[in-house]
Protein backbone atom coordinates (compact mmCIF):
# COMPACT_ATOMS: atom_id res chain seq x y z
CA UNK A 1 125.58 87.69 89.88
CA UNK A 2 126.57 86.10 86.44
CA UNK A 3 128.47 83.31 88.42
CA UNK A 4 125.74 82.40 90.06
CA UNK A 5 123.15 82.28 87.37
CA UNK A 6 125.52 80.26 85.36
CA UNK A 7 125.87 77.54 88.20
CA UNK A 8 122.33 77.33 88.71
CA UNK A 9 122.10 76.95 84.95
CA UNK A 10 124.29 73.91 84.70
CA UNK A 11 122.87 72.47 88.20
CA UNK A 12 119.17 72.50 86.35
CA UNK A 13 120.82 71.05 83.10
CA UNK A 14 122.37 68.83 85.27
CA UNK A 15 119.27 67.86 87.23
CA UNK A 16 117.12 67.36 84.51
CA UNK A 17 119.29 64.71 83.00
CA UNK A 18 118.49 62.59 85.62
CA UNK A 19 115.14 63.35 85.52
CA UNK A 20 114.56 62.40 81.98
CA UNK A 21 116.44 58.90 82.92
CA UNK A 22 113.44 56.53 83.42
CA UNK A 23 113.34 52.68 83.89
CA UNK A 24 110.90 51.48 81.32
CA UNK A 25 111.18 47.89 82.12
CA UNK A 26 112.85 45.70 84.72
CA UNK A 27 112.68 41.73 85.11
CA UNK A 28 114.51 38.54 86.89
CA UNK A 29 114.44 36.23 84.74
CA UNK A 30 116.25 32.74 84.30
CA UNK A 31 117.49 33.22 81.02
CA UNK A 32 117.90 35.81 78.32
CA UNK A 33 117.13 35.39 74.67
CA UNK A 34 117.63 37.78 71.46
CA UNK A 35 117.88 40.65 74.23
CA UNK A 36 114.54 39.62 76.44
CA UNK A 37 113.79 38.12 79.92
CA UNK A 38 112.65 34.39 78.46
CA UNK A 39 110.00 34.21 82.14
CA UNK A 40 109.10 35.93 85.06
CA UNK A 41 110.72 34.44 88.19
CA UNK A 42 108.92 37.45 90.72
CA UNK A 43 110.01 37.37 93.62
CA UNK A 44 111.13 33.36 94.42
CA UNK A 45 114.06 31.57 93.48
CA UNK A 46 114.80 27.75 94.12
CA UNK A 47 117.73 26.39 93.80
CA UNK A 48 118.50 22.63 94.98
CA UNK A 49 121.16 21.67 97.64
CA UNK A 50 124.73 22.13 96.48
CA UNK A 51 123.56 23.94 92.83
CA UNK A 52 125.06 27.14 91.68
CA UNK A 53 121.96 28.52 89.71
CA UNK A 54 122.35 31.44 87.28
CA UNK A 55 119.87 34.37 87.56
CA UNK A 56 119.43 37.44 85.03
CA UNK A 57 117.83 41.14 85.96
CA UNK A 58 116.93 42.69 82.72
CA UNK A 59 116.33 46.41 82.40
CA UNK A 60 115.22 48.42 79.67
CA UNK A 61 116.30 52.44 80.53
CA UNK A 62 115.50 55.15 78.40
CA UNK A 63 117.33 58.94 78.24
CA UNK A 64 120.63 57.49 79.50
CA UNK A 65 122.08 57.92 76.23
CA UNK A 66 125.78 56.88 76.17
CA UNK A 67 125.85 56.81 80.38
CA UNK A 68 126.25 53.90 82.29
CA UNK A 69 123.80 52.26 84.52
CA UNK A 70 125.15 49.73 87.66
CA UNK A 71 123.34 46.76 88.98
CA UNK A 72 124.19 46.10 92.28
CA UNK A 73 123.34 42.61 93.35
CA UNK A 74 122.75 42.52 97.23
CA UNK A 75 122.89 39.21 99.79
CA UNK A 76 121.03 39.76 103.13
CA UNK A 77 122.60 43.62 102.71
CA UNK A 78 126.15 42.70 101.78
CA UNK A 79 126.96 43.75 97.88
CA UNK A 80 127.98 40.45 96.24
CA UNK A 81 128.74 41.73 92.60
CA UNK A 82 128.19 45.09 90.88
CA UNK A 83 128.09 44.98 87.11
CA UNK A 84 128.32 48.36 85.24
CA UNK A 85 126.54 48.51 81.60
CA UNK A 86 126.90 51.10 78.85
CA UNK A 87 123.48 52.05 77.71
CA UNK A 88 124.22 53.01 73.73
CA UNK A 89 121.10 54.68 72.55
CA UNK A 90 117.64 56.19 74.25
CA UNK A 91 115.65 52.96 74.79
CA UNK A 92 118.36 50.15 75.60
CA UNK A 93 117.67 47.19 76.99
CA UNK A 94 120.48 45.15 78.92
CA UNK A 95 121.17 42.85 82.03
CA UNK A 96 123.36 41.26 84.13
CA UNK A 97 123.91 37.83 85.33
CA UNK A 98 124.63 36.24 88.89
CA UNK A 99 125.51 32.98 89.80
CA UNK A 100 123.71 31.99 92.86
CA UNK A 101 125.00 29.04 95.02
CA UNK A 102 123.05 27.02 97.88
CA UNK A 103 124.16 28.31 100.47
CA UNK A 104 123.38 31.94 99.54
CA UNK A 105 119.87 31.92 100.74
CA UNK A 106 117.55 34.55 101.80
CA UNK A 107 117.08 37.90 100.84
CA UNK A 108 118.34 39.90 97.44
CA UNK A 109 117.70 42.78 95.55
CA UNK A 110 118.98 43.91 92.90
CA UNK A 111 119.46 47.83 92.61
CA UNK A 112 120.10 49.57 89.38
CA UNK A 113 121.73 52.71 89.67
CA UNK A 114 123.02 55.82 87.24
CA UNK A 115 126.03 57.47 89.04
CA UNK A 116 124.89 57.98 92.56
CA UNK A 117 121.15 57.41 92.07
CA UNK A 118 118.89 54.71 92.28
CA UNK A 119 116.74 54.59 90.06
CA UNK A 120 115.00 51.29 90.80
CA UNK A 121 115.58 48.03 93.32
CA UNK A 122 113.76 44.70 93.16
CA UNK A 123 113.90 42.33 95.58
CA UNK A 124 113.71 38.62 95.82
CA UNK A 125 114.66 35.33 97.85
CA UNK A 126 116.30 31.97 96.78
CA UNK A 127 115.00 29.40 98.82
CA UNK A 128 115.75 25.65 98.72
CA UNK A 129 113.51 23.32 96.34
CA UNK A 130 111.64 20.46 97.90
């Protein structure tokens, strides 16, 4: 009986780790300055013929302290890049980066994730400029 109230006691500690662990803030942005999304690009991005255009997805997590959060950057389904961050303190703000070429059009998302959790996704599409 003592087993068994001890591993449902580290199950709920356990379980309410991740249920503290919020996303506060999340944003794709164009650029990044002194640690914030610089604009808002929603849910459109336009890239010209035969450009590689960089794109940021900034998060601000709170009660991850010293964990690790993953984005995972997806093309039409298939996981291009997946960029782990350390998250140092209980509001942190970070982001990741991907360069986007041309011929990568169509649907994205980005999905941030703490171990095997999602906690958010946000989805967009680069489209050609005109």
């Amino acid at each position: 009986m003592k087993k068994i109230v001890f591993i449902l006691m580290v199950m709920i500690s356990g379980f309410s780790q991740f249920a503290s662990a919020q996303v506060e803030r999340s944003q794709l942005t164009s650029a990044i300055e002194n640690r914030e999304p610089t604009d808002n690009l929603e849910g459109i991005v336009e890239i010209q013929q035969d450009q590689v255009k960089s794109v940021y997805f900034f998060t601000q997590v709170t009660g991850l302290t010293n964990q690790q959060i993953t984005h995972r950057w997806l093309h039409e389904g298939e996981e291009k890049a997946a960029v782990t961050l350390n998250v140092g303190g209980d509001s942190w703000r970070t982001y990741s980066s991907k360069r986007v070429p041309s011929y990568w059009q169509g649907k994205w998302q980005v999905q941030v994730w703490q171990g095997d959790l999602m906690l958010i996704t946000h989805h967009f599409e680069v489209s050609l400029s005109e």
